[in-house]
Protein backbone atom coordinates (compact mmCIF):
# COMPACT_ATOMS: atom_id res chain seq x y z
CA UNK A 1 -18.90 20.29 20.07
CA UNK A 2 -20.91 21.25 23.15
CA UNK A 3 -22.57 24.20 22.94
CA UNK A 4 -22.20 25.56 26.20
CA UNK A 5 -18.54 24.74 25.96
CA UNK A 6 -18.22 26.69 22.44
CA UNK A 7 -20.59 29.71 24.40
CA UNK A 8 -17.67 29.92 26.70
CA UNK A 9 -15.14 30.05 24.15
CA UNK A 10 -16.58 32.39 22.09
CA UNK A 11 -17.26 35.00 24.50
CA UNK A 12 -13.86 34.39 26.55
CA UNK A 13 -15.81 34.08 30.14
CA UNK A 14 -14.35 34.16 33.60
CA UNK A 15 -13.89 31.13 35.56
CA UNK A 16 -17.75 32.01 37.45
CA UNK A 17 -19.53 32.52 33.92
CA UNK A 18 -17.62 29.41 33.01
CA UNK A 19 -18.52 26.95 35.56
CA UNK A 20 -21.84 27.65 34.68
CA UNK A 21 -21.99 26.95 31.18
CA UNK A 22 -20.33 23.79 31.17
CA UNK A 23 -21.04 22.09 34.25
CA UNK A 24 -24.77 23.64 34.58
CA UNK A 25 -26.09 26.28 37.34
CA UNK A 26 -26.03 24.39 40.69
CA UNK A 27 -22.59 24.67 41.12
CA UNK A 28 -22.16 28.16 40.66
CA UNK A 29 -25.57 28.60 42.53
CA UNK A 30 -23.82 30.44 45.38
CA UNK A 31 -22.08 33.16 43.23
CA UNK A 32 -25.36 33.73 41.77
CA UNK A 33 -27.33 34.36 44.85
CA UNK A 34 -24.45 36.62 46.21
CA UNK A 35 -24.14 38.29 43.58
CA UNK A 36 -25.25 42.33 43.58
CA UNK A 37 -26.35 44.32 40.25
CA UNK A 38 -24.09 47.37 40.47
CA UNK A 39 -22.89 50.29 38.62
CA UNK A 40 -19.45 49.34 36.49
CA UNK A 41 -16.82 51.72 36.54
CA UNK A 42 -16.43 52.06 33.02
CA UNK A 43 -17.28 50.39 29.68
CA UNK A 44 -14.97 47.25 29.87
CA UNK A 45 -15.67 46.41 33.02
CA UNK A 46 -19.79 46.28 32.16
CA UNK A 47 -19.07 44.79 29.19
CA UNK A 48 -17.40 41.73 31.05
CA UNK A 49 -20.08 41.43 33.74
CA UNK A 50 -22.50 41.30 30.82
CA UNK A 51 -21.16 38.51 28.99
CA UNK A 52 -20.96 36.50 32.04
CA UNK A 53 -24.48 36.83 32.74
CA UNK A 54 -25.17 36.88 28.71
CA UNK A 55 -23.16 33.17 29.17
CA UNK A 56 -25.24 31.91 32.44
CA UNK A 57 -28.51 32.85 31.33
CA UNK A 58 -28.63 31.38 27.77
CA UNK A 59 -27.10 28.17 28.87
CA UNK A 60 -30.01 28.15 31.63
CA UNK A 61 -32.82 29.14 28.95
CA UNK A 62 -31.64 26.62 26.43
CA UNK A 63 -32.19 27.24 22.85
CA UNK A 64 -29.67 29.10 19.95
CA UNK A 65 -28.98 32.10 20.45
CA UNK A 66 -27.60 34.58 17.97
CA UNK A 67 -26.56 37.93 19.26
CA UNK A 68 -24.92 41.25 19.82
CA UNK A 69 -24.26 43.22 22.81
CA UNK A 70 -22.08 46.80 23.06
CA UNK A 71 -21.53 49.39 25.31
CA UNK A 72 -20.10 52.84 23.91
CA UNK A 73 -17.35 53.55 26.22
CA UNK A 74 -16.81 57.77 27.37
CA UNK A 75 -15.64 58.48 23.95
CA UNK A 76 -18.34 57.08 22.18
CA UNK A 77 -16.53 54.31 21.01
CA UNK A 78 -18.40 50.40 21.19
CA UNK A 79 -16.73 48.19 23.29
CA UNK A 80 -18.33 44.61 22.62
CA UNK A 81 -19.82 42.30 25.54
CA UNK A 82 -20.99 39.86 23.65
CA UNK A 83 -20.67 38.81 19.64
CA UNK A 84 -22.49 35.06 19.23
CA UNK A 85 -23.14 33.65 15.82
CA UNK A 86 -24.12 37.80 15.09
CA UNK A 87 -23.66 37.27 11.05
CA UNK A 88 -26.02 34.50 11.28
CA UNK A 89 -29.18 35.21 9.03
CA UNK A 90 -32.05 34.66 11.87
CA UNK A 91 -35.86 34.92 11.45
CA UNK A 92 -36.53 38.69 12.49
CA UNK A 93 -39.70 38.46 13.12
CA UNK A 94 -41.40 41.77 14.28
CA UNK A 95 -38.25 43.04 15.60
CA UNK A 96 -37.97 43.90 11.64
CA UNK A 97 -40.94 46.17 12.27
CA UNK A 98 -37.96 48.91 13.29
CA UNK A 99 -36.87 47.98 9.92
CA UNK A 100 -40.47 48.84 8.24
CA UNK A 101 -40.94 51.99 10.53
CA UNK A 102 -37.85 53.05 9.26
CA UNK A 103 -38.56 52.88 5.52
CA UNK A 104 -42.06 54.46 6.00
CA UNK A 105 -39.85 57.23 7.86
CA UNK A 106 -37.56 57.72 5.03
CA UNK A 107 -40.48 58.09 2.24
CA UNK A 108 -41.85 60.77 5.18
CA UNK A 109 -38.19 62.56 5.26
CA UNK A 110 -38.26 62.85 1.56
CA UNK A 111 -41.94 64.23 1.46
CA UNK A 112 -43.55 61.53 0.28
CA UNK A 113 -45.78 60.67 2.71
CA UNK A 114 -46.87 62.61 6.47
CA UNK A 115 -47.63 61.51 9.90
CA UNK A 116 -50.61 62.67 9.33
CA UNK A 117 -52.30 61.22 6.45
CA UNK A 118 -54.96 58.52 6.70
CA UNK A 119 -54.99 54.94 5.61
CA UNK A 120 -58.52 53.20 5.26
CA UNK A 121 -58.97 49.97 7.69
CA UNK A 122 -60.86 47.89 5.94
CA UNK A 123 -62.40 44.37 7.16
CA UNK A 124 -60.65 42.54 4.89
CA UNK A 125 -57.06 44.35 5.92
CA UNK A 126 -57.58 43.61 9.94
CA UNK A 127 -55.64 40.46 10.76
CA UNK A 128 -57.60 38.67 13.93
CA UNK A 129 -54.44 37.07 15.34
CA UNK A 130 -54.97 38.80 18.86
CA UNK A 131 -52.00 40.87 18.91
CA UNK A 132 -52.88 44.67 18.79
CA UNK A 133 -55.62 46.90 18.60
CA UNK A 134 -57.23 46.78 15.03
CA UNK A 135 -58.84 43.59 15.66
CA UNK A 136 -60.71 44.57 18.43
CA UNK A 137 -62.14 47.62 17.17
CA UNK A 138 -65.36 45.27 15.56
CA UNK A 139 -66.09 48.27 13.48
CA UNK A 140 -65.03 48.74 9.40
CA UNK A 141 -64.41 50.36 7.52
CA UNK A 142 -62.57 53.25 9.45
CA UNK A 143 -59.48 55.31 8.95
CA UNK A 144 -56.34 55.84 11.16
CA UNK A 145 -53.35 58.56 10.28
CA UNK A 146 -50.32 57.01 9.36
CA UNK A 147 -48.78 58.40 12.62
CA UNK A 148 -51.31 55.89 14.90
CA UNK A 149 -50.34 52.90 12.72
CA UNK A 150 -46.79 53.01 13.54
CA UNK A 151 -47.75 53.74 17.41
CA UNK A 152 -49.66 50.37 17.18
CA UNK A 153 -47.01 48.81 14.92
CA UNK A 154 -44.28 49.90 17.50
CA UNK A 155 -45.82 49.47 20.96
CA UNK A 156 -48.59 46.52 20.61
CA UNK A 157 -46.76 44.76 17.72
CA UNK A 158 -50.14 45.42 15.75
CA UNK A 159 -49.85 43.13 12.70
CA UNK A 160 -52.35 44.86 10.74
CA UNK A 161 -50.36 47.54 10.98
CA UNK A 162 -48.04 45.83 9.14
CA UNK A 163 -50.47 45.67 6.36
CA UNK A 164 -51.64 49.52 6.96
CA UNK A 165 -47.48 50.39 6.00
CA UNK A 166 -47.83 48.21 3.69
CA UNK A 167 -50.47 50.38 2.01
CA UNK A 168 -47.93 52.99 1.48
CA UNK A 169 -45.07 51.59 1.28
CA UNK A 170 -45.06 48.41 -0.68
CA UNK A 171 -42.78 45.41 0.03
CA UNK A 172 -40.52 45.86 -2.68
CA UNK A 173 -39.75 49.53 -1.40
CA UNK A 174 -39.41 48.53 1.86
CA UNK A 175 -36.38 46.18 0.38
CA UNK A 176 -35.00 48.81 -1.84
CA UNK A 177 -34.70 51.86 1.46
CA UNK A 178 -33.06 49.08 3.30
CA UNK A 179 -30.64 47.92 0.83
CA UNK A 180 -29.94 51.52 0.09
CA UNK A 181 -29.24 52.29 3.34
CA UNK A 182 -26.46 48.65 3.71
CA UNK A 183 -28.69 46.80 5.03
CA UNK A 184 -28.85 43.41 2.68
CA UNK A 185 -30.07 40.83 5.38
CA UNK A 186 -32.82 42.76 6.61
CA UNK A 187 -35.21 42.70 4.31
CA UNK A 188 -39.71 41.64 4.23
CA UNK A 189 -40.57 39.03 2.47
CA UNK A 190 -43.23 39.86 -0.43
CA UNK A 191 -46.12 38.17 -1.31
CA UNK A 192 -48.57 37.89 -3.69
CA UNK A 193 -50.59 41.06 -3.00
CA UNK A 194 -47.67 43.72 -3.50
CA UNK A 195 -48.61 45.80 -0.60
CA UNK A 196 -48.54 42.82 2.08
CA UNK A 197 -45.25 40.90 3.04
CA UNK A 198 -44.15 38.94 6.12
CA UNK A 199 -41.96 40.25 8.25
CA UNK A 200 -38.55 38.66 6.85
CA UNK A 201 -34.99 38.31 8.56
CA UNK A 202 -32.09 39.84 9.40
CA UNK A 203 -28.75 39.35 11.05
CA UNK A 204 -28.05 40.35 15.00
CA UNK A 205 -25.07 42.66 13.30
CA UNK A 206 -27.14 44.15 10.88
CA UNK A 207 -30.27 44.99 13.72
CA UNK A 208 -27.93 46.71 16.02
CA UNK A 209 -25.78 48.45 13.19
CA UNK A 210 -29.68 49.98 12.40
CA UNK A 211 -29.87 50.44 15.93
CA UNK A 212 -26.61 52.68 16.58
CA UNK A 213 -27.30 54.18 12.81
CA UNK A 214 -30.49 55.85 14.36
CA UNK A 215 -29.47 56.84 17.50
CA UNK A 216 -26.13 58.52 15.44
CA UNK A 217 -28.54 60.18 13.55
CA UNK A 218 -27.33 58.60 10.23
CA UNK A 219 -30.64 56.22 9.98
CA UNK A 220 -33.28 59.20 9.93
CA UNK A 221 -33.90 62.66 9.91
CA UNK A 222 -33.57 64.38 13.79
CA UNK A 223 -37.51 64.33 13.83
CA UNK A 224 -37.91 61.12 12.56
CA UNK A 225 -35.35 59.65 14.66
CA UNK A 226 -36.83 61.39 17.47
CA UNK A 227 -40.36 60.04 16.83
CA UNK A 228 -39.07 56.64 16.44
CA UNK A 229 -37.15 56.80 20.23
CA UNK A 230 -40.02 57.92 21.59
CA UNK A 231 -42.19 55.19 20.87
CA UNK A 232 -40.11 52.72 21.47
CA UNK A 233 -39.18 54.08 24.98
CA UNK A 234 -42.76 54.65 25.68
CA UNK A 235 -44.14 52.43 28.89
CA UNK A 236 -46.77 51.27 26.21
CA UNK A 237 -43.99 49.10 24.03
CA UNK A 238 -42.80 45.73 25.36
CA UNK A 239 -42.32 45.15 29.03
CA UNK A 240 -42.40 41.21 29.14
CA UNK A 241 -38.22 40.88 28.22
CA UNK A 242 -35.55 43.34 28.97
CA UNK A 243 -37.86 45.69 30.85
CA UNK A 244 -39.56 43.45 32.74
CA UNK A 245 -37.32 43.98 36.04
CA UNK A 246 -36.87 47.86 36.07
CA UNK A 247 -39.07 50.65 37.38
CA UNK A 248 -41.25 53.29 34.93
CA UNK A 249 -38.32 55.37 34.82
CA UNK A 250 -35.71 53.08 34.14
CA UNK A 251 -38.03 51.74 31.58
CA UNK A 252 -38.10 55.10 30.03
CA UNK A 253 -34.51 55.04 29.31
CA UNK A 254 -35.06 51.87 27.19
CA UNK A 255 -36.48 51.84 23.68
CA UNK A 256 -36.68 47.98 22.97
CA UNK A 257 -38.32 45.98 20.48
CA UNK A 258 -39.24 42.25 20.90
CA UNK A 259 -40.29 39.43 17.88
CA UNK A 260 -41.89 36.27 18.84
CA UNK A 261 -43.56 33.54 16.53
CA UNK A 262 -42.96 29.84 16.35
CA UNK A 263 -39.85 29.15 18.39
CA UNK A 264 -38.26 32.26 18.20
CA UNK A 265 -38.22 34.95 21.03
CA UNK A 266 -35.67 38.08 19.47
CA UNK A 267 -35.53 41.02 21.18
CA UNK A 268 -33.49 44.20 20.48
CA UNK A 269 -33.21 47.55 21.47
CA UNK A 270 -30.76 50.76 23.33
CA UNK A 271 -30.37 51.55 26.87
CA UNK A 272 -29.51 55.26 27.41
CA UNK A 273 -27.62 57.11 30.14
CA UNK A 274 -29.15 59.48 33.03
CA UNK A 275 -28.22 61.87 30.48
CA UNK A 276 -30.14 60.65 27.77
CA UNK A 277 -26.88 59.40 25.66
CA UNK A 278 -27.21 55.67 23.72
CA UNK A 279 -25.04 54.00 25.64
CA UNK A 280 -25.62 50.00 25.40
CA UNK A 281 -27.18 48.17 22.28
CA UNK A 282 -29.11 45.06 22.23
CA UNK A 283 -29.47 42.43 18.93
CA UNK A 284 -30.81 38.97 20.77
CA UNK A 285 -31.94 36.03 18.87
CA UNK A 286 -33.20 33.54 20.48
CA UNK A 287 -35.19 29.82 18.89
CA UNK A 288 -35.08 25.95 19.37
CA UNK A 289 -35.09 23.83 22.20
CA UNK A 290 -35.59 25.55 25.54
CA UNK A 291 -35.60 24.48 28.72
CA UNK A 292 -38.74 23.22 30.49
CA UNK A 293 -41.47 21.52 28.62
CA UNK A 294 -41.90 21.67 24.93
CA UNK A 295 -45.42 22.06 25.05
CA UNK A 296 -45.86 24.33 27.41
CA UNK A 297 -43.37 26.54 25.69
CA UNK A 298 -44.28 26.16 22.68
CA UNK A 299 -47.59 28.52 22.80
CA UNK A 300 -45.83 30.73 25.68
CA UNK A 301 -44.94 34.16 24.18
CA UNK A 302 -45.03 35.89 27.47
CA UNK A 303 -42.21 36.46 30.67
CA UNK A 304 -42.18 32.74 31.46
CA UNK A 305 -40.68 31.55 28.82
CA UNK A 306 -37.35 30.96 29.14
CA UNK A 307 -35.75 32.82 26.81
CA UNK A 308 -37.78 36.01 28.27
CA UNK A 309 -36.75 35.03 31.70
CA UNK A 310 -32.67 35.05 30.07
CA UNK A 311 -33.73 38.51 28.75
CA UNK A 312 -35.35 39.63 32.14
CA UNK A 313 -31.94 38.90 34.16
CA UNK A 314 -29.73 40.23 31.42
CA UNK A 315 -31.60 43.39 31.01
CA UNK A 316 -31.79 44.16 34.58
CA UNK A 317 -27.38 43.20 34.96
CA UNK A 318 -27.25 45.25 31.53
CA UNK A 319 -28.96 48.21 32.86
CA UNK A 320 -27.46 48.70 36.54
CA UNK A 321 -24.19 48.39 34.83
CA UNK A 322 -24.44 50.79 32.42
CA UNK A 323 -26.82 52.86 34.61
CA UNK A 324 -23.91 55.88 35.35
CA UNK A 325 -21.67 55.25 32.50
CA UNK A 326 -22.05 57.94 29.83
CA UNK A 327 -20.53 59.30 25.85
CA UNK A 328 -20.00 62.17 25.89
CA UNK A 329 -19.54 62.36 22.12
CA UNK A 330 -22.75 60.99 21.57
CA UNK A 331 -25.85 62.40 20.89
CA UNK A 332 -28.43 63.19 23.66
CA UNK A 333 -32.22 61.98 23.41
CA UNK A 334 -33.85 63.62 26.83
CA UNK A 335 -36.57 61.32 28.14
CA UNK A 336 -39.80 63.07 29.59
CA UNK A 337 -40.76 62.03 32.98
CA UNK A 338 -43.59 59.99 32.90
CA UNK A 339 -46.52 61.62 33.95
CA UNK A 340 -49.96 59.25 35.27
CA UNK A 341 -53.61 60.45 34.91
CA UNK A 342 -56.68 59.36 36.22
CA UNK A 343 -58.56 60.98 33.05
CA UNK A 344 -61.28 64.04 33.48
């Protein structure tokens, strides 16, 4: 079967979404141009613009795409936009870095480990893949607190902080906090050297069930949870995807994490009301054949690939139509204004 055709089926599309999928974009070319980003009236009707857009864009980008999209209606209950192939076991890649932040933040709940203790960066720990920070530093040994490792982990997708969790929380009890806590897909992959693991897989369910599991306050402790949020909404953490189209304070209202190796480009994340409530999660999968040239995509990680560019249209339509909608049952994570300085 086709899989734009299937797309269509799956996600029950309007006529608009529709034409697109199966017949390509230039004949709905016209409906795209005209159409305007807006605020939805409530949680159905955002969830339906999504999935059209959700069904345009992917079919444009090319590729397989496994995800899950919701938006909590004004009782707090998830209303879903879009639900693709979302119990399909999919390379995580460092979108499971939530995942390993989380376990380290468990062991921390339970007093086992602080923000503030220090892990030793050694040469032999730094991996010089040019991602992050710790390669760059061209000075070992040195020590970090646990607290900066999971800033780089979080924000710059550092990989050798991967290795610097790793130090305290081995890959086997990364595993065990996850499983513990339901989550059987998402899980590191261990290695030889117990301490070090790749980064594993999950399922699109499973990421945004840990997604609304944190911002319900189930995941984490409130300070944990809180320290995680604020990371991952920081203007520092990835801008290339669903960001990539809204301003610094939009962005702020955003805590997204993207996962890119190979041919996959995931992404996945919450968008919260003015009033700081979770109101849309985010689980996108994305690997294969894209559009464009093979070659040229095949080494692009950044906003022109074309699964990025998907991302970039969906999260702006995602965001303007959830951008007055609020839950007023759910719990409310207040974003500081950002606040530039020159230094001195």
């Amino acid at each position: 079967m086709d899989t734009n055709v299937n797309r269509r089926r799956v996600l029950g599309l309007g006529t608009v979404a529709a034409a697109g999928a199966v017949l390509g974009t230039t004949q709905i070319a016209g409906a795209e141009e005209a159409e305007v980003d807006t605020a939805a009236k409530d949680a159905s009707a955002a969830a339906r613009r999504i999935s059209q857009v959700y069904a345009r864009e992917t079919a444009k980008a090319g590729g397989t795409w496994s995800s899950y999209i919701s938006v909590a209606d004004s009782a707090g209950n998830l209303v879903p936009a879009v639900s693709e192939r979302a119990d399909e076991v999919v390379e995580a890649y460092s979108v499971n870095k939530i995942a390993v932040a989380s376990a380290v933040l468990d062991k921390i709940d339970r007093g086992l480990l602080t923000l503030d203790q220090r892990v030793d960066v050694t040469a032999d720990i730094v991996i010089k893949d040019t991602d992050g920070i710790f390669g760059l530093d061209g000075a070992y040994p040195s020590s970090v607190t646990l607290g900066h490792a999971m800033a780089a982990l979080l924000t710059l997708s550092d990989n050798t902080a991967v290795r610097l969790c790793g130090l305290v929380c081995p890959a086997a009890e990364v595993n065990e906090i996850l499983r513990g806590k339901g989550f059987v897909h998402t899980q590191v992959v261990p290695v030889a050297n117990p301490n070090r693991f790749f980064l594993g897989k999950t399922t699109p369910a499973e990421t945004h069930t840990l997604l609304r599991k944190l911002v319900g306050g189930t995941l984490l402790s409130a300070k944990s949870t809180e320290y995680l949020l604020t990371i991952l909404r920081s203007l520092s953490a990835f801008t290339d995807g669903v960001r990539l189209d809204l301003t610094s304070a939009e962005r702020l209202r955003v805590a997204t994490k993207a996962g890119w190796f190979n041919d996959g480009r995931n992404e996945a994340g919450v968008m919260f009301s003015a009033d700081g409530k979770p109101i849309l999660t985010y689980s996108l999968f994305a690997s294969g054949a894209f559009a464009g040239d093979p070659a040229v995509n095949k080494d692009d990680y950044a906003a022109t690939h074309p699964a990025l560019k998907a991302r970039t249209r969906l999260g702006k339509t995602m965001f303007r139509s959830v951008e007055k909608l609020t839950a007023t049952t759910a719990r409310t994570y207040a974003t500081a204004p950002y606040r530039a300085s020159n230094g001195g």
